[in-house]
N, C-alpha and C. Protein backbone atom coordinates (compact mmCIF):
# COMPACT_ATOMS: atom_id res chain seq x y z
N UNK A 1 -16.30 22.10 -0.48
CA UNK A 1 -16.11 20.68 -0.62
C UNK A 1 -17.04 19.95 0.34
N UNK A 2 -17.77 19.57 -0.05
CA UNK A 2 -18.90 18.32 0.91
C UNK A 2 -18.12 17.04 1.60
N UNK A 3 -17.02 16.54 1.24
CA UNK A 3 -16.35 16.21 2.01
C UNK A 3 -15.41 16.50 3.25
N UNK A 4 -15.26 15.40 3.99
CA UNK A 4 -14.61 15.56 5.47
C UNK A 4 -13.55 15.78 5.34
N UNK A 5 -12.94 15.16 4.06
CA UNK A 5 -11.50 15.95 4.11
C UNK A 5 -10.88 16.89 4.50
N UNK A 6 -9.43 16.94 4.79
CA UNK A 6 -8.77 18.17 5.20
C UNK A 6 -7.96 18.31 3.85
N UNK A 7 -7.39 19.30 3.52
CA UNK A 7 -6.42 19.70 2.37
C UNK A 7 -5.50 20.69 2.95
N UNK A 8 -4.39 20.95 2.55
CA UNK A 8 -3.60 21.91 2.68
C UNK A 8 -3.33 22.63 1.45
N UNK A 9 -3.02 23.78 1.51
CA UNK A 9 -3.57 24.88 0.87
C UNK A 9 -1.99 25.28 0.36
N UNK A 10 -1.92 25.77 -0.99
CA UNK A 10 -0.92 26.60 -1.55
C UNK A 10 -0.96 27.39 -2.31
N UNK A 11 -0.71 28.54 -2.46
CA UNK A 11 -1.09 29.76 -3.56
C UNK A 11 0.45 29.71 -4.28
N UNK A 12 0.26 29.71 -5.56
CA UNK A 12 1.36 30.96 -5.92
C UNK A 12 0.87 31.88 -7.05
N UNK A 13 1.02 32.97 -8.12
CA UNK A 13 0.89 33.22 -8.83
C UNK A 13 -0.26 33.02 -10.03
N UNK A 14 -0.34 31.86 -9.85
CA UNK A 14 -1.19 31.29 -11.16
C UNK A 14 -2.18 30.58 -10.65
N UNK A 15 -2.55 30.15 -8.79
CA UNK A 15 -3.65 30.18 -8.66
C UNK A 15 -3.19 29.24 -7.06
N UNK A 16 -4.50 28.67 -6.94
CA UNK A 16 -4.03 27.53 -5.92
C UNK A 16 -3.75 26.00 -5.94
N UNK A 17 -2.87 25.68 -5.27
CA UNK A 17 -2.89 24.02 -5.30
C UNK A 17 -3.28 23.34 -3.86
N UNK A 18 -4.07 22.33 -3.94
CA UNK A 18 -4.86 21.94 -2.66
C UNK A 18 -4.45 20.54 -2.69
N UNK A 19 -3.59 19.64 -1.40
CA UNK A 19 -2.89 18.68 -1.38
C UNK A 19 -4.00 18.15 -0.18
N UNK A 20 -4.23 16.75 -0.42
CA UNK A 20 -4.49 16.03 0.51
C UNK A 20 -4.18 15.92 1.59
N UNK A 21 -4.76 15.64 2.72
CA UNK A 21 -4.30 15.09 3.75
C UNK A 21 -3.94 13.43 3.50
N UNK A 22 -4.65 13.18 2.82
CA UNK A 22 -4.42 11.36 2.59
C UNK A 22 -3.16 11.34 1.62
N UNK A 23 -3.07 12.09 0.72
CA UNK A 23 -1.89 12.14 -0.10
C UNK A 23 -0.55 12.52 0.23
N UNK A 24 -0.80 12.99 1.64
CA UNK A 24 0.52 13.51 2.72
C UNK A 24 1.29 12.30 3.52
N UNK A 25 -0.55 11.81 4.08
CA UNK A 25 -0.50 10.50 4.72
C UNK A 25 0.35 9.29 3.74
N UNK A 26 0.25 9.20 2.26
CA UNK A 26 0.51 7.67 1.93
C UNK A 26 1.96 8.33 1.02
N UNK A 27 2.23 9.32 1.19
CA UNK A 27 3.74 10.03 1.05
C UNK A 27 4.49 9.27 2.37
N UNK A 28 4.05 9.68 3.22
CA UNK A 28 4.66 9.42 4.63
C UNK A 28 4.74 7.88 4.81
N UNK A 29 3.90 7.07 4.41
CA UNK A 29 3.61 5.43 4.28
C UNK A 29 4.75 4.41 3.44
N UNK A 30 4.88 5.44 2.41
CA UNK A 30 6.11 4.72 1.00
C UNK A 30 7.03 5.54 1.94
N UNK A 31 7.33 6.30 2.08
CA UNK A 31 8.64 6.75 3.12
C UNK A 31 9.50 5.75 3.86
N UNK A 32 8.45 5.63 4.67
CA UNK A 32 8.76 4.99 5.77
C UNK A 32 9.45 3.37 5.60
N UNK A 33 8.18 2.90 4.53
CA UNK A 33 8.17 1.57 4.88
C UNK A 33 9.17 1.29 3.65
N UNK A 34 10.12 2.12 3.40
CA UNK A 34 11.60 1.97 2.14
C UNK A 34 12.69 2.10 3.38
N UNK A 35 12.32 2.89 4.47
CA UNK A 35 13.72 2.46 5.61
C UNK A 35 13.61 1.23 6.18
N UNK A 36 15.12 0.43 6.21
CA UNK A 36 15.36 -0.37 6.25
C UNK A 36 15.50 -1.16 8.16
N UNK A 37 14.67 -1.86 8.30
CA UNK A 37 13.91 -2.09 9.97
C UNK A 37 12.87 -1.93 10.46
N UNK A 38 12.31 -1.30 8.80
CA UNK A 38 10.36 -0.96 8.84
C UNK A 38 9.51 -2.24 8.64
N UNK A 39 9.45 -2.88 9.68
CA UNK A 39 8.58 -4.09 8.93
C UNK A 39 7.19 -3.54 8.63
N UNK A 40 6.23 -2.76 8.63
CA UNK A 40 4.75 -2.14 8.68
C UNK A 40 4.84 -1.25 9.49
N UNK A 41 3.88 -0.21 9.21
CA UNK A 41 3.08 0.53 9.51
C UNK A 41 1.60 -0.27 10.45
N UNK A 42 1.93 0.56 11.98
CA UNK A 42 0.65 0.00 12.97
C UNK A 42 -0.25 0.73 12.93
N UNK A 43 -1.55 -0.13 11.81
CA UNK A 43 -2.60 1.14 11.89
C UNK A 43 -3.68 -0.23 12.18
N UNK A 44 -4.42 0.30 12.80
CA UNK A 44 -5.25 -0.24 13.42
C UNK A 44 -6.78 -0.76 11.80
N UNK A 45 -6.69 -0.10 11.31
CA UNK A 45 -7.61 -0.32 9.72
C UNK A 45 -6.99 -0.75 8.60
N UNK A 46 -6.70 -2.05 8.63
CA UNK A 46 -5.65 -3.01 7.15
C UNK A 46 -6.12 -2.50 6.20
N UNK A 47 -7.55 -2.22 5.67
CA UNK A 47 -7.97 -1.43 4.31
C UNK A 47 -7.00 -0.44 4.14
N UNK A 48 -6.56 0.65 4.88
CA UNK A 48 -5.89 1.64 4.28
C UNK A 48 -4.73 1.76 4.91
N UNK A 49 -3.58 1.64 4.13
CA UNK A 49 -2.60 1.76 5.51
C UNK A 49 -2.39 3.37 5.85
N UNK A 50 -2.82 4.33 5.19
CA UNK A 50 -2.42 5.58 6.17
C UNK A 50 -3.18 5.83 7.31
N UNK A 51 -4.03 5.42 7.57
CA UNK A 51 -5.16 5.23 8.63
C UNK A 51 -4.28 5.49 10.19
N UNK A 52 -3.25 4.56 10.17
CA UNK A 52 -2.24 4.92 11.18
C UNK A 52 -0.79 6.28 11.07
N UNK A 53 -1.31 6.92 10.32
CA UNK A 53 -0.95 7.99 10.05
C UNK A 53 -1.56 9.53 10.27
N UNK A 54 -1.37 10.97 11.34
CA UNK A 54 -1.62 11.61 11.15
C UNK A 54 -0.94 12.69 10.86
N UNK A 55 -1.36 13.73 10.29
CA UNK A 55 -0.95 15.09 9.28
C UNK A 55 -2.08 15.57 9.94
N UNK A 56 -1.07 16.80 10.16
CA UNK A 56 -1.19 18.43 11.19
C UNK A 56 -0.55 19.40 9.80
N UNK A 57 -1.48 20.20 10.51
CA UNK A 57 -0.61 21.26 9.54
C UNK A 57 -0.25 22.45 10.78
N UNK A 58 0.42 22.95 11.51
CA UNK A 58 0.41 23.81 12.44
C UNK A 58 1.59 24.80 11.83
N UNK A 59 1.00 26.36 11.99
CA UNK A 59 1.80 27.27 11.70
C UNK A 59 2.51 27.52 9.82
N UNK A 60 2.16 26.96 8.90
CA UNK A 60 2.67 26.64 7.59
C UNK A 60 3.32 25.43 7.52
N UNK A 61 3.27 24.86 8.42
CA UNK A 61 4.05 23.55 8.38
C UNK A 61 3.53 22.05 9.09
N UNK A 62 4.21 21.35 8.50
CA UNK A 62 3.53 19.50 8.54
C UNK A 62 4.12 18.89 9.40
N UNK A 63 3.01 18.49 10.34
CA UNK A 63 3.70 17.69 11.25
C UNK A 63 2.95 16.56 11.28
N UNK A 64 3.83 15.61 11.12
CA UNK A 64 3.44 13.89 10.64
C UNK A 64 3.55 13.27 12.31
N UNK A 65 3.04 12.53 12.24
CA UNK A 65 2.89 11.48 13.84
C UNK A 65 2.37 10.07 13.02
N UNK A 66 3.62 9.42 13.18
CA UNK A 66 3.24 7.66 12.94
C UNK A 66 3.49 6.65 14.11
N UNK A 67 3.02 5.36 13.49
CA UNK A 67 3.58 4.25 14.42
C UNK A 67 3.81 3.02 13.45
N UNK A 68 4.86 2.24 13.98
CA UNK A 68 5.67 1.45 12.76
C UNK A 68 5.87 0.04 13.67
N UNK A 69 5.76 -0.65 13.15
CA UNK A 69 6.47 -1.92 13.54
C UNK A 69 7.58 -2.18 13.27
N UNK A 70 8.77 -2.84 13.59
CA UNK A 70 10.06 -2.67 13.99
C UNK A 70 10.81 -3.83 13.26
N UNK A 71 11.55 -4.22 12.30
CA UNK A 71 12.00 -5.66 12.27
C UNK A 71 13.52 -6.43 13.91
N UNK A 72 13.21 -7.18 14.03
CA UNK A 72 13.93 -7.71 15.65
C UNK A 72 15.41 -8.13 14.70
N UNK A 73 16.20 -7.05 15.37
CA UNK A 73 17.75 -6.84 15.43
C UNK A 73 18.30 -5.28 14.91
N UNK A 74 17.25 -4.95 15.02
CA UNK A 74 17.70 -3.38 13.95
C UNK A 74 17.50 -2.48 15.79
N UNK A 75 18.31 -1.32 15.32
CA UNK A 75 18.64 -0.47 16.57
C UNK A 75 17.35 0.57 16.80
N UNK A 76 16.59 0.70 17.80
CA UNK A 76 15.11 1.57 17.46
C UNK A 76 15.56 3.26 17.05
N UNK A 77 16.56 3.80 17.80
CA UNK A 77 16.83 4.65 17.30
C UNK A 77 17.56 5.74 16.34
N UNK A 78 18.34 4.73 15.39
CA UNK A 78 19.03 4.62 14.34
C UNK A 78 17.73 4.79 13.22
N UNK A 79 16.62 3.80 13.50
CA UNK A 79 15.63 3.07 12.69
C UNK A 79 14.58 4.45 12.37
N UNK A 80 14.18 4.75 13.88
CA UNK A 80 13.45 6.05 14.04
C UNK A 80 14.44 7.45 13.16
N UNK A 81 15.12 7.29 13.22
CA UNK A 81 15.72 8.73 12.65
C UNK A 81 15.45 8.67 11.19
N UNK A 82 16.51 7.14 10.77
CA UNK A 82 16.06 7.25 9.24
C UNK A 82 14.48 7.58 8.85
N UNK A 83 13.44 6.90 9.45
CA UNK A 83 12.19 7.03 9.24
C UNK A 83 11.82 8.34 9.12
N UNK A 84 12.72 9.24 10.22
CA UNK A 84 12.12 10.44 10.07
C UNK A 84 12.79 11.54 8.98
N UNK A 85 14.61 11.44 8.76
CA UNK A 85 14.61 11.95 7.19
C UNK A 85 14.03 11.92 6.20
N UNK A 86 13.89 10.54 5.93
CA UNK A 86 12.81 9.82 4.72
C UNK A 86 11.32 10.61 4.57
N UNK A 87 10.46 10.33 5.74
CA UNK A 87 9.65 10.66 5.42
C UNK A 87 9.49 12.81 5.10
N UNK A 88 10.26 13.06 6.00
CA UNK A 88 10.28 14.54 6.03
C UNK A 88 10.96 14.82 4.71
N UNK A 89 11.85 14.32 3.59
CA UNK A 89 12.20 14.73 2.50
C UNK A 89 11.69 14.12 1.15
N UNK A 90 10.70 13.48 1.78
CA UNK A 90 9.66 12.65 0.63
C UNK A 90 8.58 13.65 0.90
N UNK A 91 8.01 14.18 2.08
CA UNK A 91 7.04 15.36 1.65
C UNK A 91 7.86 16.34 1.30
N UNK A 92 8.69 17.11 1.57
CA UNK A 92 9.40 18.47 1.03
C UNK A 92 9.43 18.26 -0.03
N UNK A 93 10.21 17.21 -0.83
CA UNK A 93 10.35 17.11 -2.45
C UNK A 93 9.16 16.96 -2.90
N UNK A 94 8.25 16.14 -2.73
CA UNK A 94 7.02 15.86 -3.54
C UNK A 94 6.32 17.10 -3.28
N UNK A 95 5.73 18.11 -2.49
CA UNK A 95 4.77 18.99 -2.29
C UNK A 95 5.52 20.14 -2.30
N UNK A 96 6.43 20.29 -1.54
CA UNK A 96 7.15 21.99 -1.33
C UNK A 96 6.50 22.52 -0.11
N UNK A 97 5.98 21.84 0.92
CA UNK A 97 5.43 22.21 1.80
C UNK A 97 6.65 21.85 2.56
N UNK A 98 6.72 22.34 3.94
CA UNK A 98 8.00 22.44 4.75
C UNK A 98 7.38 21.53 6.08
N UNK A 99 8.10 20.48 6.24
CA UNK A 99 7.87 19.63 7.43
C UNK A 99 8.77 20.24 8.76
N UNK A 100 8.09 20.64 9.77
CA UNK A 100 8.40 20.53 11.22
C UNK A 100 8.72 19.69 11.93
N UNK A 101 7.70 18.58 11.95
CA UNK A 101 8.20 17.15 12.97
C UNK A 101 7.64 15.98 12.48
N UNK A 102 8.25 14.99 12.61
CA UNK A 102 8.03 13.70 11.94
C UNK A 102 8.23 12.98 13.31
N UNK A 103 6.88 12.75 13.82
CA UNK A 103 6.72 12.16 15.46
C UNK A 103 6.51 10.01 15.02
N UNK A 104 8.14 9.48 15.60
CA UNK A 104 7.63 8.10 15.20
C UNK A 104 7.93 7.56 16.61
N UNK A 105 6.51 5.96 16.57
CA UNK A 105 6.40 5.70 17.60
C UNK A 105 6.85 4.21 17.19
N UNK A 106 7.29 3.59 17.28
CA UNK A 106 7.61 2.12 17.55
C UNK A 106 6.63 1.33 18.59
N UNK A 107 5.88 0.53 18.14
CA UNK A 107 4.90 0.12 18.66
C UNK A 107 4.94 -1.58 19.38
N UNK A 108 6.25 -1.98 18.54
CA UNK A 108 6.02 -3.64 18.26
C UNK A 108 7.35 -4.09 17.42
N UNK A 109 7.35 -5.58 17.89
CA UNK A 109 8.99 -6.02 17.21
C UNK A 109 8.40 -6.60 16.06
N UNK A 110 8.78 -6.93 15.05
CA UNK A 110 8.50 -8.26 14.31
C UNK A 110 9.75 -9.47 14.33
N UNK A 111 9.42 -10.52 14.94
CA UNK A 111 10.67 -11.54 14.68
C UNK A 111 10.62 -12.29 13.18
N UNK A 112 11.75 -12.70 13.00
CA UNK A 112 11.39 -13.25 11.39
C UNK A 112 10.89 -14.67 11.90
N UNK A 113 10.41 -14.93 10.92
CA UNK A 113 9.93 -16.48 10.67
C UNK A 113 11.50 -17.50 10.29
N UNK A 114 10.80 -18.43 11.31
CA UNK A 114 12.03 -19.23 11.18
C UNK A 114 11.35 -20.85 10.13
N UNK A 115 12.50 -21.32 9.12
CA UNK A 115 12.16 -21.76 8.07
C UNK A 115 12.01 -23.15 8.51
């Protein structure tokens, strides 16, 4: 592949299947930003939002590291957990690859806009 990409790799029987790293990344992106206290994803490049997203693959397994912006009144670590079921059973179901750690960082509050 002439590209920089990374892929993760799966064999079974009938041949191989080769999953994105970006397609891991924007798994992890709709994850996240469906738990409820996710105001965004902090990625530093608005063109793409997985950009603030990285995917490891260490040992057969995925380890995700994000950073999220927060909505102001939600509990950070209530918020962080859901984020991290979500995203860890949105890659297991979609790929069949087995997630290890789902590393989230809370970066920032968002207050709402007042009307």
């Amino acid at each position: 592949m002439g590209e920089s990409k990374d892929y993760v790799s799966r064999s079974d029987e009938l041949g191989n299947i080769h999953i994105s790293e970006e397609v891991l990344a924007a798994i992890s992106a709709a994850a996240a930003l469906e738990v409820e206290g996710v105001s965004s994803l902090a990625n530093p490049n608005k063109k793409n939002a997985t950009k603030g997203i990285h995917i490891k693959l260490e040992e057969e397994q995925v380890v995700v590291t994000m950073s999220v912006l927060m909505t102001y009144g939600h509990t950070i670590p209530e918020m962080g957990k859901a984020v991290q079921e979500a995203v860890k059973t949105a890659i297991e179901s979609m790929t069949g690859l087995t997630v290890a750690v789902v590393n989230v960082s809370v970066v920032g509050i968002v207050f709402p806009q007042k009307d």
